[in-house]
Protein backbone atom coordinates (compact mmCIF):
# COMPACT_ATOMS: atom_id res chain seq x y z
CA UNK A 1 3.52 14.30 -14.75
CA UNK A 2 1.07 17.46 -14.83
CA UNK A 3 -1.88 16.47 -17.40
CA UNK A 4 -2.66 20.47 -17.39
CA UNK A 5 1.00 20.86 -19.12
CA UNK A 6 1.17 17.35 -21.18
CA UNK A 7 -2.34 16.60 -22.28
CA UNK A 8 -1.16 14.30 -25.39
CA UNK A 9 1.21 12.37 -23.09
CA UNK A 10 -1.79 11.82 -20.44
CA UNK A 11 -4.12 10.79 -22.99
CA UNK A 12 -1.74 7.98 -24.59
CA UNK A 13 -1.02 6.87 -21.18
CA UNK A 14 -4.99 6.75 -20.83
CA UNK A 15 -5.45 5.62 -23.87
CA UNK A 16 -2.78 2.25 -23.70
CA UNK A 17 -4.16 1.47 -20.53
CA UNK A 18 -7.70 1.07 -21.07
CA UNK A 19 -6.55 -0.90 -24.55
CA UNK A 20 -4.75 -3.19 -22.36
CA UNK A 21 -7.49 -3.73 -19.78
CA UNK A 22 -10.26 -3.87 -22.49
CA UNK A 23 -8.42 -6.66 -24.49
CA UNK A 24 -8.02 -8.71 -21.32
CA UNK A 25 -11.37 -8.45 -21.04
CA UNK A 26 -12.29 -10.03 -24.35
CA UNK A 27 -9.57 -12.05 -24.24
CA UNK A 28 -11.22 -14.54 -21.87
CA UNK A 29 -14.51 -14.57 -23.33
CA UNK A 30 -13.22 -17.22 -26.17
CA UNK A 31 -16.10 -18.56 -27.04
CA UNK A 32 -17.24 -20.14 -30.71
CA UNK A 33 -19.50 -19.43 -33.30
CA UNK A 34 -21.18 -22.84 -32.82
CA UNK A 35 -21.22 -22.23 -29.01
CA UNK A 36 -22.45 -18.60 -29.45
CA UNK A 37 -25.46 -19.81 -31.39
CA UNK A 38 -26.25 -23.02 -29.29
CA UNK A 39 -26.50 -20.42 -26.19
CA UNK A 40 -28.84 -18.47 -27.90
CA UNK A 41 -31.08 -21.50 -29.26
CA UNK A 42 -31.25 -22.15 -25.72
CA UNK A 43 -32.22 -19.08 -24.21
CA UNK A 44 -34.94 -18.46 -27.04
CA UNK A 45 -36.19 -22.03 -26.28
CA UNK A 46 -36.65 -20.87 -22.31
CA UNK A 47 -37.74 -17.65 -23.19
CA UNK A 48 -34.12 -16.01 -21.39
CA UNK A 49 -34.51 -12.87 -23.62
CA UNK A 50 -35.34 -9.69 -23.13
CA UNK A 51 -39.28 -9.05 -24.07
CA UNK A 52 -39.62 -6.09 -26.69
CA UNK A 53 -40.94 -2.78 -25.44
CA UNK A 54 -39.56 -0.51 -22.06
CA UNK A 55 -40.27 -3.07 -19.71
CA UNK A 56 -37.29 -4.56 -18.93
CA UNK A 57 -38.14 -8.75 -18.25
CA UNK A 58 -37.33 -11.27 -19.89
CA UNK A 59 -40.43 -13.08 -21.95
CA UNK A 60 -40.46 -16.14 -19.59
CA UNK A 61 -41.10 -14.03 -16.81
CA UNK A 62 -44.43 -12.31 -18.70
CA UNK A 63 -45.63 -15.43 -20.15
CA UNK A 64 -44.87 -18.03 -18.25
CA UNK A 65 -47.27 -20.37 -19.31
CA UNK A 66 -45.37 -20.34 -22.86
CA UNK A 67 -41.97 -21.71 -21.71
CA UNK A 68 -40.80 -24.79 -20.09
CA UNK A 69 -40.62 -24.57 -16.19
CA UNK A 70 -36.84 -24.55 -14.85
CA UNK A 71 -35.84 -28.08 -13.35
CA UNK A 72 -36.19 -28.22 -9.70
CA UNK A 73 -33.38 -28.48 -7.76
CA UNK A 74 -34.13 -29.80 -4.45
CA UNK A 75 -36.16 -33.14 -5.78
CA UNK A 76 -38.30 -33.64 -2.94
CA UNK A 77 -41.18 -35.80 -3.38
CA UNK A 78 -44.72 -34.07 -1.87
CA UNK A 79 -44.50 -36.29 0.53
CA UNK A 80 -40.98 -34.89 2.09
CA UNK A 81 -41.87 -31.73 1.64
CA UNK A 82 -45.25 -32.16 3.63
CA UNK A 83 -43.41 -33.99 6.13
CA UNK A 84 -40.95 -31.09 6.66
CA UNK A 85 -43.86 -28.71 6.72
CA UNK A 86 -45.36 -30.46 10.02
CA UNK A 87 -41.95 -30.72 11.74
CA UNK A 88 -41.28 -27.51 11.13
CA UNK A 89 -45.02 -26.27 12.84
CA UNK A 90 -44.45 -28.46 15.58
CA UNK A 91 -41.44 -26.93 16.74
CA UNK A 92 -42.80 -23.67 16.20
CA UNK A 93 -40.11 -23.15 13.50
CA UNK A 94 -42.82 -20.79 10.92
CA UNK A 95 -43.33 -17.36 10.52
CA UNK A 96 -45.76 -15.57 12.78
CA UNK A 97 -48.55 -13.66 11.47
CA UNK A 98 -48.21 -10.09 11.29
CA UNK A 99 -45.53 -7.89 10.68
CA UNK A 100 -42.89 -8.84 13.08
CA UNK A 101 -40.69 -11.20 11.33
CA UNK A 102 -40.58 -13.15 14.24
CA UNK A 103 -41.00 -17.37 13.99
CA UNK A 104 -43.17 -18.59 16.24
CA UNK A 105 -40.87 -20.31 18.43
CA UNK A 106 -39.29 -16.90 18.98
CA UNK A 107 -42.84 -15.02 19.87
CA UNK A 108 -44.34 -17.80 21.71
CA UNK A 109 -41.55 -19.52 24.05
CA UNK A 110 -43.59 -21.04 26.64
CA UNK A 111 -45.27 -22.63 23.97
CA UNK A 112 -42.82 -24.39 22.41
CA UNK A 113 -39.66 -26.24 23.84
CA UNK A 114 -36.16 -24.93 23.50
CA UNK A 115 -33.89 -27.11 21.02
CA UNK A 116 -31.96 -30.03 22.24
CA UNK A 117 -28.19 -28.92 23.37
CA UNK A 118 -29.03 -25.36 22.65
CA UNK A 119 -27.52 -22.99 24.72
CA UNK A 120 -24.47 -22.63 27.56
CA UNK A 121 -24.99 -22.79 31.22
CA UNK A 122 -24.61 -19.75 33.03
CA UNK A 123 -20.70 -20.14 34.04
CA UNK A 124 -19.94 -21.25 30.85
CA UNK A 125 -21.34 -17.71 29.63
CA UNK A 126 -19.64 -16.07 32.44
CA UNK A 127 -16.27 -17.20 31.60
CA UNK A 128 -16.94 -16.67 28.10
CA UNK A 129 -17.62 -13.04 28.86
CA UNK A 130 -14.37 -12.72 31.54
CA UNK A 131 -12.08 -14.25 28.45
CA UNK A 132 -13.42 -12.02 25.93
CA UNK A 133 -13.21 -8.54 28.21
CA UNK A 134 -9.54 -10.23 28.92
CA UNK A 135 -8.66 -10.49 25.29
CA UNK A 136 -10.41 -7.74 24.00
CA UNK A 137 -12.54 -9.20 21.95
CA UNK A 138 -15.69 -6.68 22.76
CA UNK A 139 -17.15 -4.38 20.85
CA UNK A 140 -15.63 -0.59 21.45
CA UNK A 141 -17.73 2.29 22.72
CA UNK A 142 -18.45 4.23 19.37
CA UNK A 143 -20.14 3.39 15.90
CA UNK A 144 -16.91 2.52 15.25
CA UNK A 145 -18.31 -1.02 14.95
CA UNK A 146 -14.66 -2.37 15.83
CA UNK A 147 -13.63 -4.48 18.21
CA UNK A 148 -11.57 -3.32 21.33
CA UNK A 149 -8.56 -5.62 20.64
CA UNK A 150 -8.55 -4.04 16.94
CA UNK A 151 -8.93 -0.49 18.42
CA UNK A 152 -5.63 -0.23 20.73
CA UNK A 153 -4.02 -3.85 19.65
CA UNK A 154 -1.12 -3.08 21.86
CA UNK A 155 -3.22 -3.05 24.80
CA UNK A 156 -4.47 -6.70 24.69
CA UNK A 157 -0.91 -7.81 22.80
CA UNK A 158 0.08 -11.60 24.87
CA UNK A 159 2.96 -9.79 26.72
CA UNK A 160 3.07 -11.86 29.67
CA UNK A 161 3.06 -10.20 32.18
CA UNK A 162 -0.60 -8.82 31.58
CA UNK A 163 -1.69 -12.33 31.33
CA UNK A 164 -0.17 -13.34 34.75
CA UNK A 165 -1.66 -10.22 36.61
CA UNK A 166 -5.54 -11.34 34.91
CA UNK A 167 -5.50 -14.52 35.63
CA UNK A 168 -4.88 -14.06 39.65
């Protein structure tokens, strides 16, 4: 149907449809009166309401000092989280100064020793590599950003044949 030549028809169709999707919308948002106003006792208890004015937070967020703190979730005693703190600067596992992003682990390697049961040896990496080149599962050429398997899916299909040839 041509909206140029039926504009009324087009804009019922519009019309219905956005009725439909609008009261499906509101539809699941069956919420009380009582519940309404218990959410919004709540929120004007923590201060989760918009602060008058242009600036766009909420009035916890400009005076903080006004509204109770929000429980903490992890429940760690001091303690723990000292504890934490000095495992994680032993094993170098902190941010490094400057700008780099890097931990300190990562900058520093001598420094600090490699993580128990990290890593492969080097012919479990090299058979690693020959099975993904065999299945395809490398990144193609490109900023395609897909993988070769997913670029020509026939070509690394389990036919047989190809497998027997590969693994000689």
């Amino acid at each position: 149907m041509n909206a140029h030549r039926q504009p009324l028809a087009s804009l019922l169709i519009t019309a219905f449809a956005s009725l439909a999707i609008h009261s499906h919308a509101c539809a699941q948002a069956a919420l009380s009166r009582a519940d309404v106003i218990a959410q919004l006792h709540e929120a004007e208890r923590t201060g989760d309401v918009l602060a008058a004015g242009d600036s766009g937070r909420k009035l916890n967020e400009l005076t903080p000092a006004r509204y109770p703190r929000p429980d903490d979730a992890t429940g760690k005693s001091r303690a723990q989280v000292v504890a934490e703190l000095q495992v994680a600067v032993r094993q170098g596992d902190v941010l490094a100064p400057g700008d780099s992003g890097l931990k300190m682990n990562e900058r520093d390697t001598a420094r600090y020793p490699a993580a128990p049961g990290a890593g492969l040896t080097r012919d479990q990496v090299k058979a690693e590599t020959r099975a993904a080149i065999r299945t395809g599962d490398v990144l193609a050429p490109g900023d395609s950003s897909l993988k070769l398997n997913e670029l020509t899916p026939r070509r690394y299909a389990e036919t047989g044949w190809r497998t027997r040839v590969v693994q000689r």
